[in-house]
N, C-alpha and C. Protein backbone atom coordinates (compact mmCIF):
# COMPACT_ATOMS: atom_id res chain seq x y z
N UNK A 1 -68.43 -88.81 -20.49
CA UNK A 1 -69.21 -88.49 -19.33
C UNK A 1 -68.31 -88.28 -18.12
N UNK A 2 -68.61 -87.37 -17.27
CA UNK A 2 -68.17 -87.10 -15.75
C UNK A 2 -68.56 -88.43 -14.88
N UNK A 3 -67.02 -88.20 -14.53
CA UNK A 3 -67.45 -89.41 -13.02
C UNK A 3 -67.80 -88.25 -11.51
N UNK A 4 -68.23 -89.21 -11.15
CA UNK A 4 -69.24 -88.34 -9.68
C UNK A 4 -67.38 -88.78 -8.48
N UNK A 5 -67.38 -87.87 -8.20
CA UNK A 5 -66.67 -87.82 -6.89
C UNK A 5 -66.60 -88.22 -5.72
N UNK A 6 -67.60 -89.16 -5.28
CA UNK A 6 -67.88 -89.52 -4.24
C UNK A 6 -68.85 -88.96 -3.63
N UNK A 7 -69.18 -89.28 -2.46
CA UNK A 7 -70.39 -88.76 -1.71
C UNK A 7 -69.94 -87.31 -1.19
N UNK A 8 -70.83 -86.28 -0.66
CA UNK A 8 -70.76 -84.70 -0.51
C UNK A 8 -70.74 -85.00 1.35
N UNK A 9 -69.64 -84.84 1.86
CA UNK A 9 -69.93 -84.82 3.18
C UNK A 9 -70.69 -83.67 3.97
N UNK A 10 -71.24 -83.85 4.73
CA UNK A 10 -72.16 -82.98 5.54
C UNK A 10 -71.78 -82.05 6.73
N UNK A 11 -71.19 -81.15 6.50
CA UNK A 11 -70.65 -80.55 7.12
C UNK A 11 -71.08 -79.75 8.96
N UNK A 12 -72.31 -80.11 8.43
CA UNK A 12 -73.40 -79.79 9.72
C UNK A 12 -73.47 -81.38 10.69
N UNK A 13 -72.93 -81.93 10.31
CA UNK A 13 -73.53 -83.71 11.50
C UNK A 13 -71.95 -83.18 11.98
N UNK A 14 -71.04 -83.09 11.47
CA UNK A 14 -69.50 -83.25 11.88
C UNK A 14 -69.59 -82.10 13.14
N UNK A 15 -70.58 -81.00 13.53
CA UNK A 15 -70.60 -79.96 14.02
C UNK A 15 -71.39 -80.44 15.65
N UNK A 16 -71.12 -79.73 16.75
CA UNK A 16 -71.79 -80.25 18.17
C UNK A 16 -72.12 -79.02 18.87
N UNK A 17 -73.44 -79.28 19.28
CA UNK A 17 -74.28 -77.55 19.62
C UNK A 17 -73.42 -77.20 21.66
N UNK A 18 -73.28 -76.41 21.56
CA UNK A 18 -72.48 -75.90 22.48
C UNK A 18 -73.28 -74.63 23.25
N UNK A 19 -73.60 -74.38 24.88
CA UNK A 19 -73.91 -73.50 25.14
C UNK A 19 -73.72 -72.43 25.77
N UNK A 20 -73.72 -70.96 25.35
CA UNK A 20 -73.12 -70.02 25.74
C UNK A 20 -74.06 -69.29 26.57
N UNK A 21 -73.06 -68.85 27.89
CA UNK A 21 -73.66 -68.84 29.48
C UNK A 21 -73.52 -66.97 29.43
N UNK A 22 -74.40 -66.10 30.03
CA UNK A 22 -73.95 -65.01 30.47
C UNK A 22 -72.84 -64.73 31.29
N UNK A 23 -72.35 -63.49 32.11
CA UNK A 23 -71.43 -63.31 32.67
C UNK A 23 -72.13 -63.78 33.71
N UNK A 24 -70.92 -63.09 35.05
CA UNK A 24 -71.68 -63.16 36.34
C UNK A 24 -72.74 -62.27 36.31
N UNK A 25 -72.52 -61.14 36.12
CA UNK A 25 -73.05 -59.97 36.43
C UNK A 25 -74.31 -59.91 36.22
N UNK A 26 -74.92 -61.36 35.39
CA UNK A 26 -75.89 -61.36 34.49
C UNK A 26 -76.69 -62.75 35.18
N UNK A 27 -76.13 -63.55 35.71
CA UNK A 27 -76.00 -64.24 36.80
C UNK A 27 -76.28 -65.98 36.02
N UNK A 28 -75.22 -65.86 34.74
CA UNK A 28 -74.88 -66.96 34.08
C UNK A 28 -76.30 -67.56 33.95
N UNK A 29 -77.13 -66.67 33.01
CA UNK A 29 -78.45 -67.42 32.63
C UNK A 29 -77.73 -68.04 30.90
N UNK A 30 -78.44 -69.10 30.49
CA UNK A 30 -77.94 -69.52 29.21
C UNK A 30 -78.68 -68.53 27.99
N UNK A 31 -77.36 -68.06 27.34
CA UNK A 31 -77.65 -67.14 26.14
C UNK A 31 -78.58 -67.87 24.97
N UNK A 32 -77.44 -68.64 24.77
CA UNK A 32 -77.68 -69.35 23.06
C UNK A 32 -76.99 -70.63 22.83
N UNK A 33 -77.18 -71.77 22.09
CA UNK A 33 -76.89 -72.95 21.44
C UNK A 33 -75.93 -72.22 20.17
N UNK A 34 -74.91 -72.64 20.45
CA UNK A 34 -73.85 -72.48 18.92
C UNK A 34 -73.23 -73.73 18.47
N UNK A 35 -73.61 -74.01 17.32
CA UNK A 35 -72.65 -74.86 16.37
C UNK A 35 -71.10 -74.53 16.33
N UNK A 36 -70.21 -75.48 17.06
CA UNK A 36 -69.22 -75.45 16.24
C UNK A 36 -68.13 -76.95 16.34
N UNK A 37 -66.86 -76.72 15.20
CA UNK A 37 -66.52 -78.09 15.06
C UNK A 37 -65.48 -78.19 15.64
N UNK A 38 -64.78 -77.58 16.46
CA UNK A 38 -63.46 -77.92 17.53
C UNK A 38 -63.47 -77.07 18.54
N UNK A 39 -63.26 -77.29 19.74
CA UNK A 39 -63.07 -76.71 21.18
C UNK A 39 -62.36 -74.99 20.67
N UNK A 40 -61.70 -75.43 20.31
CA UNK A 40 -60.61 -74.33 20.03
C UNK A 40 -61.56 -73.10 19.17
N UNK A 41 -62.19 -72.84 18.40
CA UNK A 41 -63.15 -72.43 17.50
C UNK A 41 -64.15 -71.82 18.63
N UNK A 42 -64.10 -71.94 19.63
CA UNK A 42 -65.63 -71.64 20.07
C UNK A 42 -64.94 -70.44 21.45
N UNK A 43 -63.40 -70.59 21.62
CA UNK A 43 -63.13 -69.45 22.77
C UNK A 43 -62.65 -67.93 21.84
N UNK A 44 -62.93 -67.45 22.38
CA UNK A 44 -62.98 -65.82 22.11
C UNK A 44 -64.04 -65.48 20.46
N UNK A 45 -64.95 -66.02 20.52
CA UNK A 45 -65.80 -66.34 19.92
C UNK A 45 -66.87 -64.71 20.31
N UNK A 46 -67.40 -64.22 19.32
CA UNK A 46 -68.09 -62.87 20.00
C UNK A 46 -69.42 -62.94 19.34
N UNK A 47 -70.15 -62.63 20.44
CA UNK A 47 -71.78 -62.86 19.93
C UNK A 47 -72.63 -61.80 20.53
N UNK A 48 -73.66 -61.30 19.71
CA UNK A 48 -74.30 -59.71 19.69
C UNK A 48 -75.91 -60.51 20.44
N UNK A 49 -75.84 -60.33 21.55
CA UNK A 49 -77.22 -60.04 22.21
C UNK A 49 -77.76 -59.09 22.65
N UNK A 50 -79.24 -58.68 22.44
CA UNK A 50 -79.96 -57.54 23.08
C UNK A 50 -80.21 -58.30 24.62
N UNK A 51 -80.58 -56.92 25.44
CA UNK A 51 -80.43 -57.21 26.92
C UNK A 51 -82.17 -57.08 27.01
N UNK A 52 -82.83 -57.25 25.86
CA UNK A 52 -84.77 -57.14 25.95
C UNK A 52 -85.13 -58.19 26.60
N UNK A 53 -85.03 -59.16 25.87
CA UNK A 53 -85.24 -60.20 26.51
C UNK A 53 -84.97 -60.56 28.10
């Protein structure tokens, strides 16, 4: 028989919701909540919004 490996860590709790602000021009209303797991990971980061809303 297989031994079990240990427990499956959760890769989503290790993660902290972060929020991304418009430009000025836009007059820094809040876009969106993004997951991510280090500071570093989240600059130059590119995200597709429609201007409908």
């Amino acid at each position: 028989m297989a031994r079990r490996k240990g427990r499956v860590k959760d890769k989503w709790r290790e993660k902290r919701w972060v929020t991304v602000s418009a430009p000025e021009s836009f007059n820094n209303v809040p876009i969106a909540y993004v997951p991510i797991t280090d500071d570093e990971n989240a600059i130059g980061r590119v995200l597709d919004v429609t201007l409908y809303d």
